[in-house]
C-alpha atoms as a PDB file:
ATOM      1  CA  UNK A   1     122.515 130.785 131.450  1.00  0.00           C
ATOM      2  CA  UNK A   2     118.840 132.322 131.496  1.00  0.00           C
ATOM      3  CA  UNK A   3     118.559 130.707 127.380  1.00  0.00           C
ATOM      4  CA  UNK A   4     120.306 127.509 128.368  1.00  0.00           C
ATOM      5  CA  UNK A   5     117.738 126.651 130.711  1.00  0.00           C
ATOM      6  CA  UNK A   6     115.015 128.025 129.208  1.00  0.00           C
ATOM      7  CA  UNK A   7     115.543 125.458 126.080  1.00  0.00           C
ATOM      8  CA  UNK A   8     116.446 122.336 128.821  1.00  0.00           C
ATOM      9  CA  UNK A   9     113.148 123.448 130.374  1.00  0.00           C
ATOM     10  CA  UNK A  10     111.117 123.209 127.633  1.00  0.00           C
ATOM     11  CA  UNK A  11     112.773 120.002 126.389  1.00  0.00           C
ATOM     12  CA  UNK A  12     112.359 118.205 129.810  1.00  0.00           C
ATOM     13  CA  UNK A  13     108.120 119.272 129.953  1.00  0.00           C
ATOM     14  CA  UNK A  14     107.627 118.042 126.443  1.00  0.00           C
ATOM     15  CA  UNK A  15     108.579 114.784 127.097  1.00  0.00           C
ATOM     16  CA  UNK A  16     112.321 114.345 128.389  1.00  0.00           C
ATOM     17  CA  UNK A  17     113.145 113.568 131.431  1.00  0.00           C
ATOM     18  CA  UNK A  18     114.642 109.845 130.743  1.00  0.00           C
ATOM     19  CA  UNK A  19     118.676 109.569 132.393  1.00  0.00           C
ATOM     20  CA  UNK A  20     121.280 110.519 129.595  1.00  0.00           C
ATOM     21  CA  UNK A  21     124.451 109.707 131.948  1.00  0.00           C
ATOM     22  CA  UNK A  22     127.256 110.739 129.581  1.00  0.00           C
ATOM     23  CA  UNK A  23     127.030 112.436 126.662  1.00  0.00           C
ATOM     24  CA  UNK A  24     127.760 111.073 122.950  1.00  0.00           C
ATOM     25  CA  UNK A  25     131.034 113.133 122.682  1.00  0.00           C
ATOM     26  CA  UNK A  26     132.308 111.740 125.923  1.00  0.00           C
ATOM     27  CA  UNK A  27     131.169 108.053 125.162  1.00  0.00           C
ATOM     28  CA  UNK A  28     133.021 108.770 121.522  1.00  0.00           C
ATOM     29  CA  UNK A  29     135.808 110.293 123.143  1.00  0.00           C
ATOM     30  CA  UNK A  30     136.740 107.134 125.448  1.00  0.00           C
ATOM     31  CA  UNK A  31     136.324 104.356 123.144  1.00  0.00           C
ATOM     32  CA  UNK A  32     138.749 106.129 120.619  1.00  0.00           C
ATOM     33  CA  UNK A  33     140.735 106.813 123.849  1.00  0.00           C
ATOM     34  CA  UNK A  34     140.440 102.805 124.240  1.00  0.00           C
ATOM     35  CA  UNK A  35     139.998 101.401 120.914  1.00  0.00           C
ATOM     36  CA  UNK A  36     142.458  99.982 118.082  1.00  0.00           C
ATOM     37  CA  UNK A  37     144.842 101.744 116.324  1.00  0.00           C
ATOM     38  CA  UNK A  38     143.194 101.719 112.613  1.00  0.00           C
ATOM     39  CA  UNK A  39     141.183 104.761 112.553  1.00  0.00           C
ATOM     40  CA  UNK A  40     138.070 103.001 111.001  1.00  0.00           C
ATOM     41  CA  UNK A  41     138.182 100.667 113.738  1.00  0.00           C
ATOM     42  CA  UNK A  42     138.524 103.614 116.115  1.00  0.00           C
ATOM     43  CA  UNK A  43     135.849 105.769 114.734  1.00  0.00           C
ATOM     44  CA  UNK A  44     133.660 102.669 114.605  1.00  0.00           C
ATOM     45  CA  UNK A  45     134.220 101.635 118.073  1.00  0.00           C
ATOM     46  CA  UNK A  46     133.190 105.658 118.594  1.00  0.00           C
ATOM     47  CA  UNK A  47     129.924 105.237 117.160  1.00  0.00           C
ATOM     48  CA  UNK A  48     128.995 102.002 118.999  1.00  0.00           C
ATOM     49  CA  UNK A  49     129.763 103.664 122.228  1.00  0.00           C
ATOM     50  CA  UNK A  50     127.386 106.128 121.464  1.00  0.00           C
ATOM     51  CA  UNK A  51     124.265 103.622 120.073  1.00  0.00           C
ATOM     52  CA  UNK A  52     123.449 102.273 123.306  1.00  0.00           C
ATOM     53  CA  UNK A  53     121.303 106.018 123.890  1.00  0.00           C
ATOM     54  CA  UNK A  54     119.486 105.538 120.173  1.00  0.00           C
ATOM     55  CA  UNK A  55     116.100 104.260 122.103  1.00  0.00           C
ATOM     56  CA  UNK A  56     116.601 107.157 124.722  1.00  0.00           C
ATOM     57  CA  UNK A  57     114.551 109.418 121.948  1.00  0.00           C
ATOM     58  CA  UNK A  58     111.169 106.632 121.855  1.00  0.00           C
ATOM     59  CA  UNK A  59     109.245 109.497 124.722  1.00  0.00           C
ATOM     60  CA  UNK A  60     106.112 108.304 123.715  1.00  0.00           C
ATOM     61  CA  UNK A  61     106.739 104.253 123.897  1.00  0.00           C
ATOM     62  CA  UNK A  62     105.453 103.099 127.180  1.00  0.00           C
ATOM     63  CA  UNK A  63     108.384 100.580 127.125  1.00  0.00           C
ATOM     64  CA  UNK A  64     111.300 103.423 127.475  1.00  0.00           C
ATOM     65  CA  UNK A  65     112.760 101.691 130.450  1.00  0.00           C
ATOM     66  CA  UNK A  66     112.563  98.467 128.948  1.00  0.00           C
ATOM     67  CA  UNK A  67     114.151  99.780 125.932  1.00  0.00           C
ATOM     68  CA  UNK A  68     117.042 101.788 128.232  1.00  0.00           C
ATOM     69  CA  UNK A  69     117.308  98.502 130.467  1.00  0.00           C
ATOM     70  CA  UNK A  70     118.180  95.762 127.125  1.00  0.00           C
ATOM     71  CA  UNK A  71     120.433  98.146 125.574  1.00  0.00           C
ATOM     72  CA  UNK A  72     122.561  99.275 129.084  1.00  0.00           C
ATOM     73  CA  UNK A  73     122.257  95.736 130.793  1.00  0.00           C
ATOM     74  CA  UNK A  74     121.505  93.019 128.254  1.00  0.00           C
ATOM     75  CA  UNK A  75     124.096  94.245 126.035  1.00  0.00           C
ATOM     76  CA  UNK A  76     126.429  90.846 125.858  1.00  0.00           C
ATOM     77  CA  UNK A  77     123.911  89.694 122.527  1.00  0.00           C
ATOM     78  CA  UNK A  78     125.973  92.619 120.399  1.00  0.00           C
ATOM     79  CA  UNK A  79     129.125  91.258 121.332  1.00  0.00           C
ATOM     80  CA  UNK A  80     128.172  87.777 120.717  1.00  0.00           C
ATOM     81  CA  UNK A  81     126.870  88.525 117.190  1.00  0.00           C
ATOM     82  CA  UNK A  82     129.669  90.280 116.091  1.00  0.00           C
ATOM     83  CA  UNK A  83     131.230  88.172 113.723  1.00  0.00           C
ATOM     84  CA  UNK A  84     134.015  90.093 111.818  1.00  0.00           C
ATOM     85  CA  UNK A  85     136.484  92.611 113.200  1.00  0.00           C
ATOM     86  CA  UNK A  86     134.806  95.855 112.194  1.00  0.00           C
ATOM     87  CA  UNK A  87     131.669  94.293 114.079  1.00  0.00           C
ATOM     88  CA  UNK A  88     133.439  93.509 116.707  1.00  0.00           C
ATOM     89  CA  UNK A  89     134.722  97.068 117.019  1.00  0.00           C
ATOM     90  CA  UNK A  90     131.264  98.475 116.716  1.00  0.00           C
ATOM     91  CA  UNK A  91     130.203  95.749 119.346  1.00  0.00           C
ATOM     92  CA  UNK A  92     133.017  96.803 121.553  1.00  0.00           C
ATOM     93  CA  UNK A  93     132.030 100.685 121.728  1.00  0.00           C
ATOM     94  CA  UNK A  94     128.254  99.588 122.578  1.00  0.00           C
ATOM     95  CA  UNK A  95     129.169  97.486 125.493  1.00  0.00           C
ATOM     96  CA  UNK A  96     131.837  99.973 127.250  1.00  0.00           C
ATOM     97  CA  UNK A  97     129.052 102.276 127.501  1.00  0.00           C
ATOM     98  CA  UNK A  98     126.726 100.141 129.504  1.00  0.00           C
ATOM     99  CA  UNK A  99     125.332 100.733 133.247  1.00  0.00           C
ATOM    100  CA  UNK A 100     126.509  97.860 134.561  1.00  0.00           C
ATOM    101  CA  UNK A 101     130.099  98.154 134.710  1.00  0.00           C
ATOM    102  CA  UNK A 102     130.833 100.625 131.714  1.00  0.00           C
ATOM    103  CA  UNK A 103     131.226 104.338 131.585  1.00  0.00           C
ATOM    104  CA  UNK A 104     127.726 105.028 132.542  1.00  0.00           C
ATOM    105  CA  UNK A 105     128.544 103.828 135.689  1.00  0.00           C
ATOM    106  CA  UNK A 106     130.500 106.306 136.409  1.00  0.00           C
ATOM    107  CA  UNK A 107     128.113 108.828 135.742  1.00  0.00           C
ATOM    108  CA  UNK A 108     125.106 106.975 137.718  1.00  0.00           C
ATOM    109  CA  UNK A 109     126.234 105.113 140.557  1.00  0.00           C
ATOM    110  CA  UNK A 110     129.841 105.313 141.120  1.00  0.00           C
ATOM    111  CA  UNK A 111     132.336 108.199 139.684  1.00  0.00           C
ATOM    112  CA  UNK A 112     136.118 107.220 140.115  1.00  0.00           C
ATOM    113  CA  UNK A 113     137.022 110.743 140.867  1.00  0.00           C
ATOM    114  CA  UNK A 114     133.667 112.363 142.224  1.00  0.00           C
ATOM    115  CA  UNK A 115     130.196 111.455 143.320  1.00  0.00           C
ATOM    116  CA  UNK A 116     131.545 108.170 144.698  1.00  0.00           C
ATOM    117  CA  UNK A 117     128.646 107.244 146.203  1.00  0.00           C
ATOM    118  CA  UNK A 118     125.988 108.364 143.139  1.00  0.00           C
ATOM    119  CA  UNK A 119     128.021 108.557 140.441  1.00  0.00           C
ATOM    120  CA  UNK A 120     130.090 111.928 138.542  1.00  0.00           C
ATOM    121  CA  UNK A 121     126.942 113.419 136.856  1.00  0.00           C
ATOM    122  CA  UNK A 122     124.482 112.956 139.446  1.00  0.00           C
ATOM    123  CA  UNK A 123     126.368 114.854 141.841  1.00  0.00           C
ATOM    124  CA  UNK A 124     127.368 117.285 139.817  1.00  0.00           C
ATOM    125  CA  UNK A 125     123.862 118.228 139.245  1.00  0.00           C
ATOM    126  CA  UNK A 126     123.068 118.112 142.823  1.00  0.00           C
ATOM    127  CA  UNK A 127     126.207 120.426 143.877  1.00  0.00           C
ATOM    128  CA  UNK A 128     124.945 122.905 140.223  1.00  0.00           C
ATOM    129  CA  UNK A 129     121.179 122.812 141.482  1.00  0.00           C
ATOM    130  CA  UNK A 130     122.226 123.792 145.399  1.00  0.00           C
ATOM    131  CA  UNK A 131     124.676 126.292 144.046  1.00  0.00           C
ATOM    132  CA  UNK A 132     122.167 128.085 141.532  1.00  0.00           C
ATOM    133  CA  UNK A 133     118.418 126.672 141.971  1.00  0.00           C
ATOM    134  CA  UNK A 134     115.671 127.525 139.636  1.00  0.00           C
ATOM    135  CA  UNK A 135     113.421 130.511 140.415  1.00  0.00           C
ATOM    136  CA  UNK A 136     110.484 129.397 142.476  1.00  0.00           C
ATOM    137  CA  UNK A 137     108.220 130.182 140.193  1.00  0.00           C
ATOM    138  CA  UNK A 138     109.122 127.250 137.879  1.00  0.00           C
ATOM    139  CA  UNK A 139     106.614 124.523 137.909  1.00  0.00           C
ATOM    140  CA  UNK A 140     109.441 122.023 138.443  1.00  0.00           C
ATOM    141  CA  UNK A 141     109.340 119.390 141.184  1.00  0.00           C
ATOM    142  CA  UNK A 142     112.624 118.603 143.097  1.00  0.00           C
ATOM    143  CA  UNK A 143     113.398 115.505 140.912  1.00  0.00           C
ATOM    144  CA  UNK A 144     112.798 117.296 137.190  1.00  0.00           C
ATOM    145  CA  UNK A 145     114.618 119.935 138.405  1.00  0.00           C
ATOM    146  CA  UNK A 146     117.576 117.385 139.077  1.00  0.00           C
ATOM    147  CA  UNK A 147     116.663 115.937 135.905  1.00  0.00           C
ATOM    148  CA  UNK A 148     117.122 119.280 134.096  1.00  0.00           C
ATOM    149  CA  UNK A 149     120.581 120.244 136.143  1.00  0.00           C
ATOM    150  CA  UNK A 150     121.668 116.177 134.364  1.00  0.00           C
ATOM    151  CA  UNK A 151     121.083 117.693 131.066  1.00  0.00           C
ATOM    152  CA  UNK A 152     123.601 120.876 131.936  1.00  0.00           C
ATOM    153  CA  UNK A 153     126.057 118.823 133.557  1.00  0.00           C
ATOM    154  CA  UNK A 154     125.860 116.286 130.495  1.00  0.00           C
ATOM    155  CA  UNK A 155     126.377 119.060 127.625  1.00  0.00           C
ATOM    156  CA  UNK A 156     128.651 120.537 129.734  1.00  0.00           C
ATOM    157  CA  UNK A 157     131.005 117.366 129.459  1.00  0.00           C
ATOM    158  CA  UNK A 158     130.790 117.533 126.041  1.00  0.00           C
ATOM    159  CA  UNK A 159     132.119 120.930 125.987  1.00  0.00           C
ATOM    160  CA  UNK A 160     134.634 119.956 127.734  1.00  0.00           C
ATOM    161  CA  UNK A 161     135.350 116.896 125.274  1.00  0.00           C
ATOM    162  CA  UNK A 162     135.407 119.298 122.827  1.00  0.00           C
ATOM    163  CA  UNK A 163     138.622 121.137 124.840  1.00  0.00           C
ATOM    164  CA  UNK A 164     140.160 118.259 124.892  1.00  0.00           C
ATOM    165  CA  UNK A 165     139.675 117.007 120.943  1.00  0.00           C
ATOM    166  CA  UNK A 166     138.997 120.012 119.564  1.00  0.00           C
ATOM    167  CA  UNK A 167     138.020 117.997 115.922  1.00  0.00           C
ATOM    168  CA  UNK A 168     136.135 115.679 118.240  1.00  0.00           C
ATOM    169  CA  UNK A 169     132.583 117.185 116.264  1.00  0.00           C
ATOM    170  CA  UNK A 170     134.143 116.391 112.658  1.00  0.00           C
ATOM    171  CA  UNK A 171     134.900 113.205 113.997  1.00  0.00           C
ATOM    172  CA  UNK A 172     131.603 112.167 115.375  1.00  0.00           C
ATOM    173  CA  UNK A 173     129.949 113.587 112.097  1.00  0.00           C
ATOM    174  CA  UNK A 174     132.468 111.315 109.810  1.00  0.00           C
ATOM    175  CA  UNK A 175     132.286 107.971 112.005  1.00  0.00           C
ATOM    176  CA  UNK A 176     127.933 108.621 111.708  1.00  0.00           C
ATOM    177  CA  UNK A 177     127.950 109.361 108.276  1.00  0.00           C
ATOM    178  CA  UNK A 178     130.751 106.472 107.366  1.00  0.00           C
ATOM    179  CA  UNK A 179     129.280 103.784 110.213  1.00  0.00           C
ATOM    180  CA  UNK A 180     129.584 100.067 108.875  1.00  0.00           C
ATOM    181  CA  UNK A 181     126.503  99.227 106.985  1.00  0.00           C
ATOM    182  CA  UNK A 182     126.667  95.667 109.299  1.00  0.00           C
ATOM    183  CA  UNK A 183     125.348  97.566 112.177  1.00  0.00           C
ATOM    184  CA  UNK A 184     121.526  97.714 111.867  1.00  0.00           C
ATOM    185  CA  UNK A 185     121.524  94.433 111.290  1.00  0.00           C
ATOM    186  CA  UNK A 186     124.098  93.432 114.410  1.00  0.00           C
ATOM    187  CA  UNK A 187     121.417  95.895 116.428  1.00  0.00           C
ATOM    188  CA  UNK A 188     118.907  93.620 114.833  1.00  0.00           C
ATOM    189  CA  UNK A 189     120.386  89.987 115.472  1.00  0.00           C
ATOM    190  CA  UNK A 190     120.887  91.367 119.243  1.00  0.00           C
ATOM    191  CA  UNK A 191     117.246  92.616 120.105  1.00  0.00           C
ATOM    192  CA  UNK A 192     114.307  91.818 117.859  1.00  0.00           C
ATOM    193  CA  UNK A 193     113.517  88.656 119.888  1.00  0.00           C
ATOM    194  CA  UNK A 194     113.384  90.584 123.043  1.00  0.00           C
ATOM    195  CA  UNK A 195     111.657  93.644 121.089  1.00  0.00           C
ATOM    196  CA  UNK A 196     109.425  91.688 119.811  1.00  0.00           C
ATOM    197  CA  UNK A 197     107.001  91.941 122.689  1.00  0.00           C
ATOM    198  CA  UNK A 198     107.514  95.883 122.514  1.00  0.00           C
ATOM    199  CA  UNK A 199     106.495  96.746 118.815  1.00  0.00           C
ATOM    200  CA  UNK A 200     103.890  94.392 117.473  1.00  0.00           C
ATOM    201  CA  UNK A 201     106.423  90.782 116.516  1.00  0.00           C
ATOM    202  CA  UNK A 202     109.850  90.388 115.373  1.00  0.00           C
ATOM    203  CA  UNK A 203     109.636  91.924 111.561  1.00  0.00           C
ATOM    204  CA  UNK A 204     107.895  94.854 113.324  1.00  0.00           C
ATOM    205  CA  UNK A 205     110.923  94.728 116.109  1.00  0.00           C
ATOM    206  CA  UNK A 206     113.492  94.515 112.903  1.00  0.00           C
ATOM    207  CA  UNK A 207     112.005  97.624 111.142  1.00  0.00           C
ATOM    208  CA  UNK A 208     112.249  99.908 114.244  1.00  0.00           C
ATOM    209  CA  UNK A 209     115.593  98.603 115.292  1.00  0.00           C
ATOM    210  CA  UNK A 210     116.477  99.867 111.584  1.00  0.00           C
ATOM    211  CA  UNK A 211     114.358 103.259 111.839  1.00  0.00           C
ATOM    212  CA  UNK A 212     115.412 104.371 115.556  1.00  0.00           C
ATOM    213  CA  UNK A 213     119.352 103.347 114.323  1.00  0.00           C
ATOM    214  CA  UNK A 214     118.965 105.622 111.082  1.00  0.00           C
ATOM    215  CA  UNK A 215     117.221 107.998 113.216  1.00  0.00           C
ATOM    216  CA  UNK A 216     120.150 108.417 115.885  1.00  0.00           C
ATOM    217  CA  UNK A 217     122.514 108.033 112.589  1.00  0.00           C
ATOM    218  CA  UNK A 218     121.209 111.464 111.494  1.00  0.00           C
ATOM    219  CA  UNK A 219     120.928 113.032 115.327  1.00  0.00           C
ATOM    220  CA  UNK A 220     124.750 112.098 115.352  1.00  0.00           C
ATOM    221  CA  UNK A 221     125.730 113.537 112.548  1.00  0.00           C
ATOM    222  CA  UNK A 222     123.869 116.892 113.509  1.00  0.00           C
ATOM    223  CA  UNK A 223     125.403 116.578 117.292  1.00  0.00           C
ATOM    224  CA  UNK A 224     128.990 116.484 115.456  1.00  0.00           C
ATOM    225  CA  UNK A 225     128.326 119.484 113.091  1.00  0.00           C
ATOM    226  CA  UNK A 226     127.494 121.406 116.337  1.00  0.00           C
ATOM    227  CA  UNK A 227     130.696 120.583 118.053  1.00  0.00           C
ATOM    228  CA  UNK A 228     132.515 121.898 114.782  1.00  0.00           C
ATOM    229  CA  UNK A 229     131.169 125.313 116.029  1.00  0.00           C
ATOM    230  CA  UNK A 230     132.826 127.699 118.379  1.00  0.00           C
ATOM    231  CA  UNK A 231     132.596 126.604 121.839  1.00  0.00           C
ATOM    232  CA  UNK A 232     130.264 129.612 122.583  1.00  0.00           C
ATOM    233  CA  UNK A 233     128.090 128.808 119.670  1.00  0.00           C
ATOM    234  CA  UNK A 234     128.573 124.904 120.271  1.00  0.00           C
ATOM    235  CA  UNK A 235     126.731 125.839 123.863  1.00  0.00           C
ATOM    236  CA  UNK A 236     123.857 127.728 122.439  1.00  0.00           C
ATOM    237  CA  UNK A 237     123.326 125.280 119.741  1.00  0.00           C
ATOM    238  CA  UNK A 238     123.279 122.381 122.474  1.00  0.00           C
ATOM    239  CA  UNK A 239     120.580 124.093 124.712  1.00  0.00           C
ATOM    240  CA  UNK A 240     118.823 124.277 121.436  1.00  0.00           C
ATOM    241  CA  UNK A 241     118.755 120.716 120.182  1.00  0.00           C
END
C-alpha cells in the first residue's frame, strides 16, 4: 500500500488530478458485456467506450475541462457521423461511457448499487480515505487527497475486471492495436469545429484529434499488456503507470 500511493502521489502533484470515473478495463468490460455478437464489433465497441478519456492526458492545455466536457456531454456528433456498422459500433462504445446518462454516471453522481447520492467511485474513495487517511505530513489538501483515493478506487475496479475476464488485458491490447482505421477520422468529423477554438483552427484541431487518438492508441495497448500480468504484478505495474 505504502508504493501504491507513493506512485498515485507523485502522479497527482505532477499534474493529475482531472476525474477518471471508471477505468478503461471496466468501460471495455461493459460495452463487450452490451455490444454485438461479432467479436470485431465487440472489441470495437470496447475501444470506443474507452476513447471518451483520450483528452484526460492534455495536463498542460488550459482547456482540459472543455476537452472532458465535449467528449462526456456533447458526445451525440460521434454517433451521428457514424456511417457504417463498424463505426457505428465504435460510436456506440464512446457514447455509453458518457457523464450524462452513461456509465460514468454511475461512478460520479449516481451508483445503482452504492454511493447513490455521489456516485460508486466517489464514495468509495470517501469511505477508503476515512478508513485509512494519509499521514499528516503529506502536503495534500482534503480534495487531492480525495482525488488520489479516485485513482485507488479506479485501478482497483480494474483489478477486479480483471477477476472477472481474466483475458480482459489481451483483449484490450488486441481491440487497440486492431481498432478500425475509420476512427480518427469519426473523432475528427465529431470535434474539430468545436476544437477549433482550443488548438489554433480546424486543420490544427484535426491533427491533435489524430495525435491525442494515436497517443491513447498506444497508452491502451500498454494498459492491456499490464492486465496480462499477475494480479499482484498487474497492481504494482498500475501504481506505476
Amino acid at each position: 500500500m505504502k508504493h501504491f500511493a507513493i506512485a498515485f502521489l507523485g502522479l497527482l502533484l505532477l499534474g493529475g488530478g482531472a476525474l477518471y470515473p471508471w477505468g478503461s478495463a471496466t468501460h471495455f468490460y461493459i460495452d463487450e458485456q452490451l455490444a454485438m455478437k461479432s467479436v470485431g464489433l465487440k472489441f470495437n465497441a470496447g475501444y470506443g467506450g474507452m476513447a471518451p478519456d483520450a483528452f484526460n492526458y492534455l495536463f498542460s492545455s488550459p482547456f482540459l475541462e472543455n476537452l472532458y466536457v465535449a467528449t462526456h456531454y456533447q458526445f451525440q456528433p460521434v454517433w451521428d457521423k457514424a456511417g457504417n456498422r463498424i463505426a457505428q459500433a465504435l460510436a456506440y462504445g464512446f457514447i455509453t461511457h458518457n457523464d450524462a446518462w452513461g456509465a460514468d454516471y454511475t461512478a460520479h453522481h449516481a451508483g445503482i448499487t452504492q454511493g447513490t447520492a455521489e456516485g460508486y467511485v466517489i464514495a468509495k474513495a470517501q469511505a477508503l480515505l476515512a478508513l485509512a487517511p494519509l499521514p499528516p505530513e503529506l502536503p495534500l489538501s482534503q480534495a487531492q487527497a480525495l482525488s488520489l483515493y479516485h485513482e485507488f478506487v479506479e485501478t482497483a475496479v480494474n483489478v477486479l475486471m480483471k477477476r472477472a475476464d481474466p483475458r480482459i488485458g489481451e483483449k484490450i491490447a488486441f481491440a487497440a492495436l486492431r481498432r478500425n482505421p475509420q476512427f480518427p477520422s469519426l473523432l475528427v468529423e465529431a470535434f474539430a469545429g468545436e476544437f477549433a477554438a482550443y488548438f489554433g483552427g480546424p486543420a490544427e484541431a484535426s491533427q491533435a484529434i489524430l495525435a491525442v487518438e494515436e497517443e491513447f492508441r498506444r497508452i491502451s495497448v500498454l494498459m492491456g499488456q499490464v492486465l496480462c500480468q499477475e494480479e499482484a504484478d498487474a497492481v504494482q505495474l498500475l501504481a506505476e503507470q
